[in-house]
C-alpha atoms as a PDB file:
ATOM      1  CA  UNK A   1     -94.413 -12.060  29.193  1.00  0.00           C
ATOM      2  CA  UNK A   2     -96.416 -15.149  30.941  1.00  0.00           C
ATOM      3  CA  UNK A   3     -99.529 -13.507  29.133  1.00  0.00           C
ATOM      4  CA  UNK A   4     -98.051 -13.151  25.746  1.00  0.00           C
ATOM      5  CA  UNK A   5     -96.182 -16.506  25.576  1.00  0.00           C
ATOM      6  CA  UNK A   6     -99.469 -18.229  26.455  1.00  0.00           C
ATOM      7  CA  UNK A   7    -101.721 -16.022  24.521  1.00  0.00           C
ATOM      8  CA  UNK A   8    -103.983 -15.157  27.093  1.00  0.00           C
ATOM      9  CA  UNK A   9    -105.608 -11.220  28.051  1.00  0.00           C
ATOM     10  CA  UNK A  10    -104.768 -10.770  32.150  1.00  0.00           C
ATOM     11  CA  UNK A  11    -107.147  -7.658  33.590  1.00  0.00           C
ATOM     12  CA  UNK A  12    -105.335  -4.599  35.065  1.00  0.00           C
ATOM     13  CA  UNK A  13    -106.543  -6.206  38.605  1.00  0.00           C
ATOM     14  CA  UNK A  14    -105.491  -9.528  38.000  1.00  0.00           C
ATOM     15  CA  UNK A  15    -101.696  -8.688  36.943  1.00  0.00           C
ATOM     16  CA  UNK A  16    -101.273  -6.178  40.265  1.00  0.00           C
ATOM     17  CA  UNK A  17    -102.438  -9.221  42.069  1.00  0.00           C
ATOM     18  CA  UNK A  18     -99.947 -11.361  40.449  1.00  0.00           C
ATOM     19  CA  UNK A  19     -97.059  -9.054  40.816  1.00  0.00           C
ATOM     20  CA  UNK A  20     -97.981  -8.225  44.084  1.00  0.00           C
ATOM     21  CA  UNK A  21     -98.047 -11.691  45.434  1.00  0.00           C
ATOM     22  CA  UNK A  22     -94.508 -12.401  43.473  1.00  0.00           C
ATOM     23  CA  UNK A  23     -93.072  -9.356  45.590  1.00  0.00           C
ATOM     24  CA  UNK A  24     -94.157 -10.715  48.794  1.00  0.00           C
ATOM     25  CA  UNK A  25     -92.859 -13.974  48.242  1.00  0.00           C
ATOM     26  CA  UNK A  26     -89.394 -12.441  47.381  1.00  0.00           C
ATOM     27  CA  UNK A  27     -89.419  -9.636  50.475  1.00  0.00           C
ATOM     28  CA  UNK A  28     -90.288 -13.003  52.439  1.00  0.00           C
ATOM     29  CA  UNK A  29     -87.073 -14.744  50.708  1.00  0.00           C
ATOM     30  CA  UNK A  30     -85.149 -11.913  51.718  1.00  0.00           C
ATOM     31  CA  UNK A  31     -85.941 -11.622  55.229  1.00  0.00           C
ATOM     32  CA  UNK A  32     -85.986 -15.052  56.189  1.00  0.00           C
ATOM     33  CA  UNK A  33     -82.200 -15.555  54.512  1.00  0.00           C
ATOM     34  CA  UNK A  34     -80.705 -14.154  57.725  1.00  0.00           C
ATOM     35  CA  UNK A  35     -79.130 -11.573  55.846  1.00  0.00           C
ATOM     36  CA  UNK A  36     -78.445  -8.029  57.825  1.00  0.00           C
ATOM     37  CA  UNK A  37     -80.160  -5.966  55.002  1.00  0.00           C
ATOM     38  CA  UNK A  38     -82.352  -6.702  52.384  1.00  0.00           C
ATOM     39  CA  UNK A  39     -78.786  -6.337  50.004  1.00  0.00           C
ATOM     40  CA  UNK A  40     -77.008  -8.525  51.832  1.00  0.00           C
ATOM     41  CA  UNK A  41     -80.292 -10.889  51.841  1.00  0.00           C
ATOM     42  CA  UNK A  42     -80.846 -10.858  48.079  1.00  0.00           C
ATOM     43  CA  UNK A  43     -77.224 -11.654  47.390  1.00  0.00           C
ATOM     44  CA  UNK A  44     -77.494 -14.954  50.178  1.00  0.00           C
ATOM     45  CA  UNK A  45     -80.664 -15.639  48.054  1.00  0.00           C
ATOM     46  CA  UNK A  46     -79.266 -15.499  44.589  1.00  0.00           C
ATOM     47  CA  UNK A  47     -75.925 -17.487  45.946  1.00  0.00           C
ATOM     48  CA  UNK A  48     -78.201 -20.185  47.341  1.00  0.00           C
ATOM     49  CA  UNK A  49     -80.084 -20.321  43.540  1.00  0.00           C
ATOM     50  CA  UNK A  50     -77.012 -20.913  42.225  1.00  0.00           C
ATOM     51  CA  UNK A  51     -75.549 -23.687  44.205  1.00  0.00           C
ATOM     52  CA  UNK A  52     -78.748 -25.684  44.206  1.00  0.00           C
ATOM     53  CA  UNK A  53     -79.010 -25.303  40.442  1.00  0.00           C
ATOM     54  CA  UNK A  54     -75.430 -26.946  40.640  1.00  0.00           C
ATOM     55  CA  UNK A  55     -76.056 -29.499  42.891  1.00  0.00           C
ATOM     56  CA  UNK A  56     -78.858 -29.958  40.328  1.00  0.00           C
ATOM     57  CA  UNK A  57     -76.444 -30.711  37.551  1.00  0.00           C
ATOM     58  CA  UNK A  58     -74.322 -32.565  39.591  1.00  0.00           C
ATOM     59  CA  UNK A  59     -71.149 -30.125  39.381  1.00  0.00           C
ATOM     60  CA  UNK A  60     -71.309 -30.151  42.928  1.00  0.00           C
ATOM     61  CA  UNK A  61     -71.695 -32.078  46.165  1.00  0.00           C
ATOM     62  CA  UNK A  62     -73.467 -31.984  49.302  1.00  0.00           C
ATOM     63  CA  UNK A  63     -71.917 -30.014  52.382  1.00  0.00           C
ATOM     64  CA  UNK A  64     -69.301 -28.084  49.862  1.00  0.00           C
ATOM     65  CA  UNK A  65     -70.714 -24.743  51.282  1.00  0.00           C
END
């Protein structure tokens, strides 16, 4: 999508590098959220997302959670 949106031609090496590097960083999200499993880790992730993308918009407050 990134490639097509900016009209640029990515080798076959270059995107595995990319995605690879975007899979550790979320596998690294996952384990340090504290969760038990990488389930329960994703869905800690995601939650935090959401409340700081709130807190962002102001239709919440510090602490709340």
């Amino acid at each position: 999508m990134s490639q097509n949106a900016q009209h640029l031609s990515w080798k076959a090496e270059e995107v595995d590098n990319k995605l690879k590097g975007l899979m550790e960083h979320i596998y690294a999200q996952l384990i340090s959220s504290g969760g038990e499993t990488l389930d329960s880790g994703a869905n800690w992730v995601s939650f935090l997302k959401v409340v700081n993308g709130m807190k962002d918009l102001g239709w919440v407050s510090e602490g709340w959670y």
